[in-house]
PDB file of N, CA and C in Angstrom:
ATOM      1  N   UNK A   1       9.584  10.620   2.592  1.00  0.00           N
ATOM      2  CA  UNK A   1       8.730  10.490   1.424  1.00  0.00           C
ATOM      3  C   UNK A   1       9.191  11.485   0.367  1.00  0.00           C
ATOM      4  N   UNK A   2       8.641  11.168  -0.572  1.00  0.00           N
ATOM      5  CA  UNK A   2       9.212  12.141  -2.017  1.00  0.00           C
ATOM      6  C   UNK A   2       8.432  13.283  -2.424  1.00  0.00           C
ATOM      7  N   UNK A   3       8.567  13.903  -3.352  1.00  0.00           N
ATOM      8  CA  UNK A   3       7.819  15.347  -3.799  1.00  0.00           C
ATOM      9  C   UNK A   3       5.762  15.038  -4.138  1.00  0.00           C
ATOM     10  N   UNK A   4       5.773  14.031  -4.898  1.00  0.00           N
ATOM     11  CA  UNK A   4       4.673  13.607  -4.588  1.00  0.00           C
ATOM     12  C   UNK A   4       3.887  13.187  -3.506  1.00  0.00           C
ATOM     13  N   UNK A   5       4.511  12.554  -2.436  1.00  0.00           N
ATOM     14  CA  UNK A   5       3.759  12.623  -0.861  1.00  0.00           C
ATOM     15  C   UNK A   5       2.940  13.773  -0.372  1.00  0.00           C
ATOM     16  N   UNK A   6       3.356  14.677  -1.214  1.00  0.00           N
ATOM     17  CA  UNK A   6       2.697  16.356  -0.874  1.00  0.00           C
ATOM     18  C   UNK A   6       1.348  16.381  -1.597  1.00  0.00           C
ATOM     19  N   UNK A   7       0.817  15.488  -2.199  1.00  0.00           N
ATOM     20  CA  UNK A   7      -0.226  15.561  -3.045  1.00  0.00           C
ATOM     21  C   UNK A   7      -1.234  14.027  -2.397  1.00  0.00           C
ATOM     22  N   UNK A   8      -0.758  13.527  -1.024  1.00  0.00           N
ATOM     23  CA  UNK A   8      -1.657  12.868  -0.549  1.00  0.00           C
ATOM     24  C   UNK A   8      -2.823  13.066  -0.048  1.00  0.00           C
ATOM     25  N   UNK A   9      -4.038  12.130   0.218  1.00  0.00           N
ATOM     26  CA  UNK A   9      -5.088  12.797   0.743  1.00  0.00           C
ATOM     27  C   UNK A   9      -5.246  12.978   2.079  1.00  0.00           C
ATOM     28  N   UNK A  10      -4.868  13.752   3.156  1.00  0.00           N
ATOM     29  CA  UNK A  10      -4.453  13.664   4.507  1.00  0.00           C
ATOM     30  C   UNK A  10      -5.461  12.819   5.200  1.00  0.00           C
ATOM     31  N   UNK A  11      -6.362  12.092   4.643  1.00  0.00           N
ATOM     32  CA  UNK A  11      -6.702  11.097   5.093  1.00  0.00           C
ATOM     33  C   UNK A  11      -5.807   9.800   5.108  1.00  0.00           C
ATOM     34  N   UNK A  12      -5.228   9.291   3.900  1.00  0.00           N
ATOM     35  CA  UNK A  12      -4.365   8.389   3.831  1.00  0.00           C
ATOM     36  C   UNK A  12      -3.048   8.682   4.607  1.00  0.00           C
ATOM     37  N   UNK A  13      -2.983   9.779   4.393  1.00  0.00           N
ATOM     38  CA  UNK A  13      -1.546  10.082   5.687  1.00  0.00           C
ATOM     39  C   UNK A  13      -1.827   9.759   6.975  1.00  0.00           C
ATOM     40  N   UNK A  14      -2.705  10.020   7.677  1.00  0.00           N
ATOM     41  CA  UNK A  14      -3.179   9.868   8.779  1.00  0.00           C
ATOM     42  C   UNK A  14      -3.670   8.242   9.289  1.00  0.00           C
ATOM     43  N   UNK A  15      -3.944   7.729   8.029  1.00  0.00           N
ATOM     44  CA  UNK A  15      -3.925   5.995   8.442  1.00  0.00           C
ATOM     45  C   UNK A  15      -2.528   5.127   7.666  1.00  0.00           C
ATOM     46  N   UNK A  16      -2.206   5.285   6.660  1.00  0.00           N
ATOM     47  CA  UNK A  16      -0.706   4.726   6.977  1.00  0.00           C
ATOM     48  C   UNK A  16       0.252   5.576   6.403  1.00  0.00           C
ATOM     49  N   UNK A  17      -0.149   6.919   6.924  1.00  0.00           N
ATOM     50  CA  UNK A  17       1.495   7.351   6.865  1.00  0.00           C
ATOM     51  C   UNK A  17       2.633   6.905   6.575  1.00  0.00           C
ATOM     52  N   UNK A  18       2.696   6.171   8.108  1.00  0.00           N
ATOM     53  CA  UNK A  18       4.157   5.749   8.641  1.00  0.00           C
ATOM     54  C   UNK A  18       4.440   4.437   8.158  1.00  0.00           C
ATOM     55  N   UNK A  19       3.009   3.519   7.267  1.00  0.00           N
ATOM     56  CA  UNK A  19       3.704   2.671   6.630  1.00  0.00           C
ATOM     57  C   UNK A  19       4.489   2.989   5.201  1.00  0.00           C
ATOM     58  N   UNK A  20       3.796   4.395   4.856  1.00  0.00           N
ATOM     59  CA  UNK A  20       4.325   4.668   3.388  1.00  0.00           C
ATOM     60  C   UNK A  20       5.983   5.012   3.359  1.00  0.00           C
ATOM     61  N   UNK A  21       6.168   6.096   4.719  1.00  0.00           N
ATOM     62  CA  UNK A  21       7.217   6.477   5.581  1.00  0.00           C
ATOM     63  C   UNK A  21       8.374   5.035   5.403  1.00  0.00           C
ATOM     64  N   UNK A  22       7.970   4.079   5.995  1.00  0.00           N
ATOM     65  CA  UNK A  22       9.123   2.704   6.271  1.00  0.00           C
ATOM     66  C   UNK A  22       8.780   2.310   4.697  1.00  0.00           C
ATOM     67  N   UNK A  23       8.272   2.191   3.823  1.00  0.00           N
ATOM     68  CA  UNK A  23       8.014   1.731   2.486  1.00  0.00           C
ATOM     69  C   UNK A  23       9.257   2.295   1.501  1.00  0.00           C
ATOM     70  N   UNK A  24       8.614   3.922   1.725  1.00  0.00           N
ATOM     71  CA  UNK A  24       9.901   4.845   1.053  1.00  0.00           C
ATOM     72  C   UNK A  24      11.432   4.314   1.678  1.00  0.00           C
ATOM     73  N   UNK A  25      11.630   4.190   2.986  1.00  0.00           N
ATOM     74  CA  UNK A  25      13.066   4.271   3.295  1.00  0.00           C
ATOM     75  C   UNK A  25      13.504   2.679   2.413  1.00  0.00           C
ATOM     76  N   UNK A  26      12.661   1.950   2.129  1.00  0.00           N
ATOM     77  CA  UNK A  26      12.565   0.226   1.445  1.00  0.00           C
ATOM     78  C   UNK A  26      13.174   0.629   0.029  1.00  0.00           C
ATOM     79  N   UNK A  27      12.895   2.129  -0.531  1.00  0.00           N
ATOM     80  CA  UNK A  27      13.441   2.456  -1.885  1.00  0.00           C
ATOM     81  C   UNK A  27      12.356   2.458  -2.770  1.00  0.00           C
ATOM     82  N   UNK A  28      10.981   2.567  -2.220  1.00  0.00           N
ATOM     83  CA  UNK A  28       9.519   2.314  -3.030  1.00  0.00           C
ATOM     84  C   UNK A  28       9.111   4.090  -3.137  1.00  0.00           C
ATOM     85  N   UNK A  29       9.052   4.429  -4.131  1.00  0.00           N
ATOM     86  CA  UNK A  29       8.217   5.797  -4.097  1.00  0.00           C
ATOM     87  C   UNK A  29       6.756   5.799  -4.160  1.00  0.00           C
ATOM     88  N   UNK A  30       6.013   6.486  -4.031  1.00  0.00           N
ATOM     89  CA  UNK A  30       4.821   7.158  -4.253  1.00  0.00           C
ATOM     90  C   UNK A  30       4.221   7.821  -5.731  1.00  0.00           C
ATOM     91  N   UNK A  31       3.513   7.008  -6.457  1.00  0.00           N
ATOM     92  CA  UNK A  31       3.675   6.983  -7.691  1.00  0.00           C
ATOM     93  C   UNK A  31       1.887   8.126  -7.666  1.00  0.00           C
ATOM     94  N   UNK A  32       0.828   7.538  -7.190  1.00  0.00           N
ATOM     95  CA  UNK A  32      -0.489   8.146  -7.601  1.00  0.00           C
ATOM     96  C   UNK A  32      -1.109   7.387  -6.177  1.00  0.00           C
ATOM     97  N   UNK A  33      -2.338   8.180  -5.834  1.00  0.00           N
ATOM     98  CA  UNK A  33      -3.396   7.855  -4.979  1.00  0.00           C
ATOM     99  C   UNK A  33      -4.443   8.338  -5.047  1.00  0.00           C
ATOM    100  N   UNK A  34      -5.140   7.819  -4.223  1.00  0.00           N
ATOM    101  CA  UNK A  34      -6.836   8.266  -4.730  1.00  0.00           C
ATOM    102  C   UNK A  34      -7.643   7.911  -3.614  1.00  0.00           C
ATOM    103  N   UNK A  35      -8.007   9.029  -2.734  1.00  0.00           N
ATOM    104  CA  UNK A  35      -9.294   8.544  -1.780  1.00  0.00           C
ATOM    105  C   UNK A  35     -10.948   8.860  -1.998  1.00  0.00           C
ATOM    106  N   UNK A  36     -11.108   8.548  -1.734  1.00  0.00           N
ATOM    107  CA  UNK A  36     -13.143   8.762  -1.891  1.00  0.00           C
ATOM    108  C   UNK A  36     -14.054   8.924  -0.381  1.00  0.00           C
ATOM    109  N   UNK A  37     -14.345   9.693  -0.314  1.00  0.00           N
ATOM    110  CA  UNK A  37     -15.140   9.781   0.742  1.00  0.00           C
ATOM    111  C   UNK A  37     -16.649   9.483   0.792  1.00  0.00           C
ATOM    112  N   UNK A  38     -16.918   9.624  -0.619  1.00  0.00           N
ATOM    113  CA  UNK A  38     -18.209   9.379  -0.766  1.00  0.00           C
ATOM    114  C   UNK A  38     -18.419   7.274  -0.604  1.00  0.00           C
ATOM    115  N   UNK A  39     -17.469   6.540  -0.813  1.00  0.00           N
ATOM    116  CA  UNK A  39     -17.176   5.396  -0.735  1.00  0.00           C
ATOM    117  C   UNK A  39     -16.305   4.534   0.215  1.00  0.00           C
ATOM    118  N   UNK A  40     -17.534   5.220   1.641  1.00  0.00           N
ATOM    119  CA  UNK A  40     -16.562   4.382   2.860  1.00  0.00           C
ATOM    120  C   UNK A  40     -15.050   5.101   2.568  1.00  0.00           C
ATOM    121  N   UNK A  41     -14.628   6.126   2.619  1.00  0.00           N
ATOM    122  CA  UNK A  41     -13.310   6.610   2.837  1.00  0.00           C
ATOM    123  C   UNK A  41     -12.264   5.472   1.979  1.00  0.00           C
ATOM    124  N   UNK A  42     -13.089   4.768   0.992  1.00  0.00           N
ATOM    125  CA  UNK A  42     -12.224   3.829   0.088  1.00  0.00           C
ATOM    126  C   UNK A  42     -10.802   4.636  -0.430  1.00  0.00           C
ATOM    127  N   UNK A  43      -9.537   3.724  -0.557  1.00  0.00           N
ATOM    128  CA  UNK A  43      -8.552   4.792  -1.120  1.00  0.00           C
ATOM    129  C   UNK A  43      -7.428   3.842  -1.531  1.00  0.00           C
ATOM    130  N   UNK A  44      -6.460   4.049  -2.147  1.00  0.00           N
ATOM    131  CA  UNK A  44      -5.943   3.462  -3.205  1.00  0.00           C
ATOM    132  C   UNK A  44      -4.191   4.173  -3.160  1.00  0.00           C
ATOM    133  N   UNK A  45      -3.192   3.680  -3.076  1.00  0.00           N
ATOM    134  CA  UNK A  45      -1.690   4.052  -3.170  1.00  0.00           C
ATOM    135  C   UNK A  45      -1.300   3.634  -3.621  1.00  0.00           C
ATOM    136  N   UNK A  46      -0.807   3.717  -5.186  1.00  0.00           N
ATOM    137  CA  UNK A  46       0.140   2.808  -5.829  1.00  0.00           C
ATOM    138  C   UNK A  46       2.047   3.484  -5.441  1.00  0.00           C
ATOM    139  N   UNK A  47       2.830   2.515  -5.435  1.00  0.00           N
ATOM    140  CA  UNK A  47       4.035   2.684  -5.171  1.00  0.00           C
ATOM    141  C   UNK A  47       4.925   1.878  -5.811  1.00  0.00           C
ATOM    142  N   UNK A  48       6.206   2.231  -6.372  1.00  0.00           N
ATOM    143  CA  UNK A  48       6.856   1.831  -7.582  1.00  0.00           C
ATOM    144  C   UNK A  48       8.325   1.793  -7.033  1.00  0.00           C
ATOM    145  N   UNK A  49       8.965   1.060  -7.172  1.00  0.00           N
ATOM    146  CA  UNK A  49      10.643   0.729  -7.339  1.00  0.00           C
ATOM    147  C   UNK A  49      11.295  -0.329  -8.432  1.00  0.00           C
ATOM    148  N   UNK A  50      11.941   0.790  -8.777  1.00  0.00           N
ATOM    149  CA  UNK A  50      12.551  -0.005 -10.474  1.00  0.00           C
ATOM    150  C   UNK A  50      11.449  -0.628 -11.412  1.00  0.00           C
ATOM    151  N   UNK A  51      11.315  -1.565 -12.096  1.00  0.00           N
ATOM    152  CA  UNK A  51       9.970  -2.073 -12.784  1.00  0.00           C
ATOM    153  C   UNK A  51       8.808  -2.563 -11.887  1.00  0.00           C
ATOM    154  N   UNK A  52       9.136  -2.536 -10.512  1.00  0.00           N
ATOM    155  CA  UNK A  52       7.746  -3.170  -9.584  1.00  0.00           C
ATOM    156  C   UNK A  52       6.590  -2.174  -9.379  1.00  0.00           C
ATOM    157  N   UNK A  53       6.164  -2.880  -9.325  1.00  0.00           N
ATOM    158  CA  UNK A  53       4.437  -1.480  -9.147  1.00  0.00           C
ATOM    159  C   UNK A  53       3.414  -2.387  -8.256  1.00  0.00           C
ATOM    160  N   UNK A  54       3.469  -1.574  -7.356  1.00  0.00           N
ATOM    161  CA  UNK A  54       1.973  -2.298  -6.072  1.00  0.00           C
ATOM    162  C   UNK A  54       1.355  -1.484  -5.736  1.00  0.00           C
ATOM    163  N   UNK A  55       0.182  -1.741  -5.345  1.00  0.00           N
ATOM    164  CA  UNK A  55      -1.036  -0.805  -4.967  1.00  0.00           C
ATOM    165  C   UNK A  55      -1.887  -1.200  -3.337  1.00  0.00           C
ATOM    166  N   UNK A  56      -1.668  -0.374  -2.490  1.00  0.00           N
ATOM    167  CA  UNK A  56      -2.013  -0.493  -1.368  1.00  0.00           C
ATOM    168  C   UNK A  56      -3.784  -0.319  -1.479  1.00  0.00           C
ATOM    169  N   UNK A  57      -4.572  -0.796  -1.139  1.00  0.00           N
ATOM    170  CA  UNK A  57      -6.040  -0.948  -1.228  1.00  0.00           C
ATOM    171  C   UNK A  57      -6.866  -0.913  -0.046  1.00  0.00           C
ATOM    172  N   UNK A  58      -7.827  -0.256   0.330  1.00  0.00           N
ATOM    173  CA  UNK A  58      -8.510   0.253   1.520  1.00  0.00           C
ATOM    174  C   UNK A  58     -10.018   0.196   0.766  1.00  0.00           C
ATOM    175  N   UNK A  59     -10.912  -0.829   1.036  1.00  0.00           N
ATOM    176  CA  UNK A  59     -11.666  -0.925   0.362  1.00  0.00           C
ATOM    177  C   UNK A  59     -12.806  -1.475   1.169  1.00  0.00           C
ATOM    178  N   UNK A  60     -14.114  -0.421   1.944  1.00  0.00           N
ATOM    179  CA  UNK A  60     -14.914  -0.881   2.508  1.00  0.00           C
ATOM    180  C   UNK A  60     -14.141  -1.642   3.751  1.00  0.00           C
ATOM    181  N   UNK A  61     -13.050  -0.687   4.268  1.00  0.00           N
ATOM    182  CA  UNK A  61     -12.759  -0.872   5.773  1.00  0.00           C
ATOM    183  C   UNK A  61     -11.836  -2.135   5.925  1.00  0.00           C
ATOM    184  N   UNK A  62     -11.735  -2.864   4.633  1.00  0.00           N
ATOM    185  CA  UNK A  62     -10.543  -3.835   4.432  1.00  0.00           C
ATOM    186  C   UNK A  62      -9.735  -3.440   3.554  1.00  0.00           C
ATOM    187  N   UNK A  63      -8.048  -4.398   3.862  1.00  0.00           N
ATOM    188  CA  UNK A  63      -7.173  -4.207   3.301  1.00  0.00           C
ATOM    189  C   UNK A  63      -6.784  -5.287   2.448  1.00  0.00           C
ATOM    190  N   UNK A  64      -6.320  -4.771   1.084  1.00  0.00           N
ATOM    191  CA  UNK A  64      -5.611  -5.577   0.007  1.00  0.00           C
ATOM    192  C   UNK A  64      -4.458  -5.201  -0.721  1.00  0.00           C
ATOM    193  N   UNK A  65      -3.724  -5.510  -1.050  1.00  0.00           N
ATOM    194  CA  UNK A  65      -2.387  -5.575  -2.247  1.00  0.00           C
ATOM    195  C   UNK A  65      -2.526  -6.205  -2.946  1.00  0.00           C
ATOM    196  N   UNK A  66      -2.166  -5.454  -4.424  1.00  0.00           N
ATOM    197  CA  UNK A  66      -2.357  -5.231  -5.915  1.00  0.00           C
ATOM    198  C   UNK A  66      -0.708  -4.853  -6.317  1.00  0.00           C
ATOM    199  N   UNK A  67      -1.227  -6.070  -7.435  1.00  0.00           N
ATOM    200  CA  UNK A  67       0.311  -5.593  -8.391  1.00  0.00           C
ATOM    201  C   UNK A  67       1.367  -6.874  -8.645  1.00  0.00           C
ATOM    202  N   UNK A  68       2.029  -7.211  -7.844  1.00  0.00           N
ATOM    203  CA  UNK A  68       2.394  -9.099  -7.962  1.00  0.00           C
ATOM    204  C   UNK A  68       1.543  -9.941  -8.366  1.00  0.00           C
ATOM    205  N   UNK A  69       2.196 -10.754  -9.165  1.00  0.00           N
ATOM    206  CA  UNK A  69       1.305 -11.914  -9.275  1.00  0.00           C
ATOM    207  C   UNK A  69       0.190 -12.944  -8.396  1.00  0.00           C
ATOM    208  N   UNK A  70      -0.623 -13.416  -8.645  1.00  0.00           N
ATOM    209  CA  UNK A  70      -1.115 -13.996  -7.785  1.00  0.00           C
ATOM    210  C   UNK A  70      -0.430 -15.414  -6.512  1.00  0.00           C
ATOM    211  N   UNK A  71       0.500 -15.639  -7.711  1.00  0.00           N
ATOM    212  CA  UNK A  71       1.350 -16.552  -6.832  1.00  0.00           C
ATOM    213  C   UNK A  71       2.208 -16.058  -5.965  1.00  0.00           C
ATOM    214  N   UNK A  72       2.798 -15.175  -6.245  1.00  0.00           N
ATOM    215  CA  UNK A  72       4.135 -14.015  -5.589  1.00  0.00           C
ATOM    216  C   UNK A  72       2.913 -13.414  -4.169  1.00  0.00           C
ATOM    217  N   UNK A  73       2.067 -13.414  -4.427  1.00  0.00           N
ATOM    218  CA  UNK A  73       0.705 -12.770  -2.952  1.00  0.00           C
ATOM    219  C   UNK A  73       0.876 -13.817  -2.264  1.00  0.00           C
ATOM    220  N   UNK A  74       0.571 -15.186  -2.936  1.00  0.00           N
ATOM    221  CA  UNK A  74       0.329 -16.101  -1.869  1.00  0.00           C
ATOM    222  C   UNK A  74       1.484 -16.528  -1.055  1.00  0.00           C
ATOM    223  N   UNK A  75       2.813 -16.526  -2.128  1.00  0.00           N
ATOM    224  CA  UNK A  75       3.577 -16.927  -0.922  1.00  0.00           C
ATOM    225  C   UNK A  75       4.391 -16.050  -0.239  1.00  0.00           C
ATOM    226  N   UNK A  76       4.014 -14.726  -0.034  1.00  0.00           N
ATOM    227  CA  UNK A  76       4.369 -13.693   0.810  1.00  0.00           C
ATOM    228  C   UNK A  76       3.326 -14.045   1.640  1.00  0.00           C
ATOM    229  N   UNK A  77       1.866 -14.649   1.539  1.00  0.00           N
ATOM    230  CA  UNK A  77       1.067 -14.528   2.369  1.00  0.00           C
ATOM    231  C   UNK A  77      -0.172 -13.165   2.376  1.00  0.00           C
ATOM    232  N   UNK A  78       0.203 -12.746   1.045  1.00  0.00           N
ATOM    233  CA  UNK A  78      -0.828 -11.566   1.080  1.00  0.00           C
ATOM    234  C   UNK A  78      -2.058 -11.536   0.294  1.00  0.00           C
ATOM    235  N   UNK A  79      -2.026 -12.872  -0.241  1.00  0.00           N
ATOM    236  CA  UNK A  79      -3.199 -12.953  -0.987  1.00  0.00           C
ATOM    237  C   UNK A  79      -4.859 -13.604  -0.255  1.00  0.00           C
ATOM    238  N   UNK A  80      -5.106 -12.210   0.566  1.00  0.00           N
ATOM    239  CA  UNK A  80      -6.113 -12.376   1.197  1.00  0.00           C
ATOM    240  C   UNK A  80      -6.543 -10.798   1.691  1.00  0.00           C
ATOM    241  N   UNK A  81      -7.567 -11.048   1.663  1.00  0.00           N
ATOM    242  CA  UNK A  81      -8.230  -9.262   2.694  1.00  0.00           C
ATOM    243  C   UNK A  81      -7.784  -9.396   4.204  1.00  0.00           C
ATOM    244  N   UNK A  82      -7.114  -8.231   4.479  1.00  0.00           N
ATOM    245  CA  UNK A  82      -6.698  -8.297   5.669  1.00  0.00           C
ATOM    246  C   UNK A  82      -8.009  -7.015   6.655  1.00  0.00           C
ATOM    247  N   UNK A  83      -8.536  -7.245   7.984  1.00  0.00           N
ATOM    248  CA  UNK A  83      -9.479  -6.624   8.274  1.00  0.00           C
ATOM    249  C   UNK A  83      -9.127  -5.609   9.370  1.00  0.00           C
ATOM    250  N   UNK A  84      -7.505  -5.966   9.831  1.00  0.00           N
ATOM    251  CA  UNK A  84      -6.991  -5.299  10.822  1.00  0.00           C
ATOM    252  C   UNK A  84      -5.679  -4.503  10.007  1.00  0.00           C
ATOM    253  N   UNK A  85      -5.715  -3.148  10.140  1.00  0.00           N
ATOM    254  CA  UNK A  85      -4.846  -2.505   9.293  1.00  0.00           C
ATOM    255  C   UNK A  85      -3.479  -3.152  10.076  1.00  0.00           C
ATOM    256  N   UNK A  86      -2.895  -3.160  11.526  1.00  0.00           N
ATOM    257  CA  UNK A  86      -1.557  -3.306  11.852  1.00  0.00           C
ATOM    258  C   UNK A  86      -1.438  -4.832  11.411  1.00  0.00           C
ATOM    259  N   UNK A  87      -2.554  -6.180  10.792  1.00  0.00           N
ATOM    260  CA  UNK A  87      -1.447  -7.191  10.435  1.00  0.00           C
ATOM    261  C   UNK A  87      -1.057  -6.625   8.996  1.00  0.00           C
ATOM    262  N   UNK A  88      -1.794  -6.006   8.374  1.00  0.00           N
ATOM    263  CA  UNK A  88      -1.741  -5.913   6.556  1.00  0.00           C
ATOM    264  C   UNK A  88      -0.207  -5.147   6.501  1.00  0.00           C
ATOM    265  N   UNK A  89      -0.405  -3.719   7.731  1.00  0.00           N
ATOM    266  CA  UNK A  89       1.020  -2.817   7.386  1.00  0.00           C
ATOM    267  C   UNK A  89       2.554  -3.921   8.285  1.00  0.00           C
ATOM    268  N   UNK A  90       2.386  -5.102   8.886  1.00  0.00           N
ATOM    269  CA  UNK A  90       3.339  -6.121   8.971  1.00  0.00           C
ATOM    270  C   UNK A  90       3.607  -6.877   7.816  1.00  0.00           C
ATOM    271  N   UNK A  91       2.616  -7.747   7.226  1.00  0.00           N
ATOM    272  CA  UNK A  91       2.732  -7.887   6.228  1.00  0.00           C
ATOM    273  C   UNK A  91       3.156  -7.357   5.348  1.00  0.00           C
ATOM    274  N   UNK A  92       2.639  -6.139   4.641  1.00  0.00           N
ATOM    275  CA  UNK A  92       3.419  -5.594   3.349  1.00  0.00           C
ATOM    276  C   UNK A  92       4.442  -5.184   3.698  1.00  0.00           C
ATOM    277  N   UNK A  93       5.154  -4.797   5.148  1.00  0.00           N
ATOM    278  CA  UNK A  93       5.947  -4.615   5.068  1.00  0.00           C
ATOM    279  C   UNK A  93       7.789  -5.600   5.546  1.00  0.00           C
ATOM    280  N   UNK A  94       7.229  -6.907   5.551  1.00  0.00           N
ATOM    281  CA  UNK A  94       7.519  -8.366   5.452  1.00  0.00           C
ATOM    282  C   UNK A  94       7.839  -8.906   3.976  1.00  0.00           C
ATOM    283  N   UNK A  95       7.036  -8.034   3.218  1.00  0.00           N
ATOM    284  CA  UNK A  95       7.638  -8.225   2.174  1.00  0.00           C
ATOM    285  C   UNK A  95       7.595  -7.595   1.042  1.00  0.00           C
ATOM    286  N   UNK A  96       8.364  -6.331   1.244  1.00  0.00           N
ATOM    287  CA  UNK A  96       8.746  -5.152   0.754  1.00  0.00           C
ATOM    288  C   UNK A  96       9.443  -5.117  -0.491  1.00  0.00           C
ATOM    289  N   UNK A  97      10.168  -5.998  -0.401  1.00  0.00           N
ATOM    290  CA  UNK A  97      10.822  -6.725  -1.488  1.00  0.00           C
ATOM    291  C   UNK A  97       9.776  -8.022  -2.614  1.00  0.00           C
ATOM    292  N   UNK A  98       9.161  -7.905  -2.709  1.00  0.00           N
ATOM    293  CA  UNK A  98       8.398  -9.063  -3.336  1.00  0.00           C
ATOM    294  C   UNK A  98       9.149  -8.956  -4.983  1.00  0.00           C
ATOM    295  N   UNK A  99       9.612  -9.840  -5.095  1.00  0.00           N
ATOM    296  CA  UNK A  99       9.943  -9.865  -6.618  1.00  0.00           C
ATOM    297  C   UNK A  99      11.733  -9.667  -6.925  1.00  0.00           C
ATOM    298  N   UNK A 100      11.779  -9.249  -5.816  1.00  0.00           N
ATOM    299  CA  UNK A 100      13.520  -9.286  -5.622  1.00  0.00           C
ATOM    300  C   UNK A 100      14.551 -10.226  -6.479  1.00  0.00           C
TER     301      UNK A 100
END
């Protein structure tokens, strides 16, 4: 991970770390994040390579991705709330490349 990873909320490290970990080695940095505790531990990772920008979403104990188009979600298959974090971190990371 990059110089900004140091400014995560060790909550989000502690639940996908190691997807941010395989994300970065993908060539995606760590752009901004944001957790809340007061809101179900809600929390938010945006991550950037070259002009792409996506946002990992933890929202009331489900998962979403932000940032592709709505069509580019669906046919990666991500345009849906995922409720189990290990299919969402297969998924996004299935298609790491979106927009390639």
């Amino acid at each position: 991970m990059n110089s900004r990873d140091q400014h995560l909320p060790k909550q989000i490290v502690k639940e996908v770390g190691n997807l941010l970990e395989e994300l970065s080695a993908a060539g995606w940095i760590i752009f901004d994040s944001r957790y809340d505790a007061a809101f179900f531990g809600n929390w938010c990772v945006e991550v950037r390579r070259a002009d792409r920008s996506i946002r990992l979403i933890k929202d009331r104990s489900q998962y979403t991705l932000d940032g592709p188009t709505s069509e580019e979600l669906k046919i990666a298959g991500l345009w849906r709330v995922f409720d189990d974090l290990g299919d969402f971190r297969r998924s996004v990371l299935s298609s790491a490349t979106l927009g390639d």
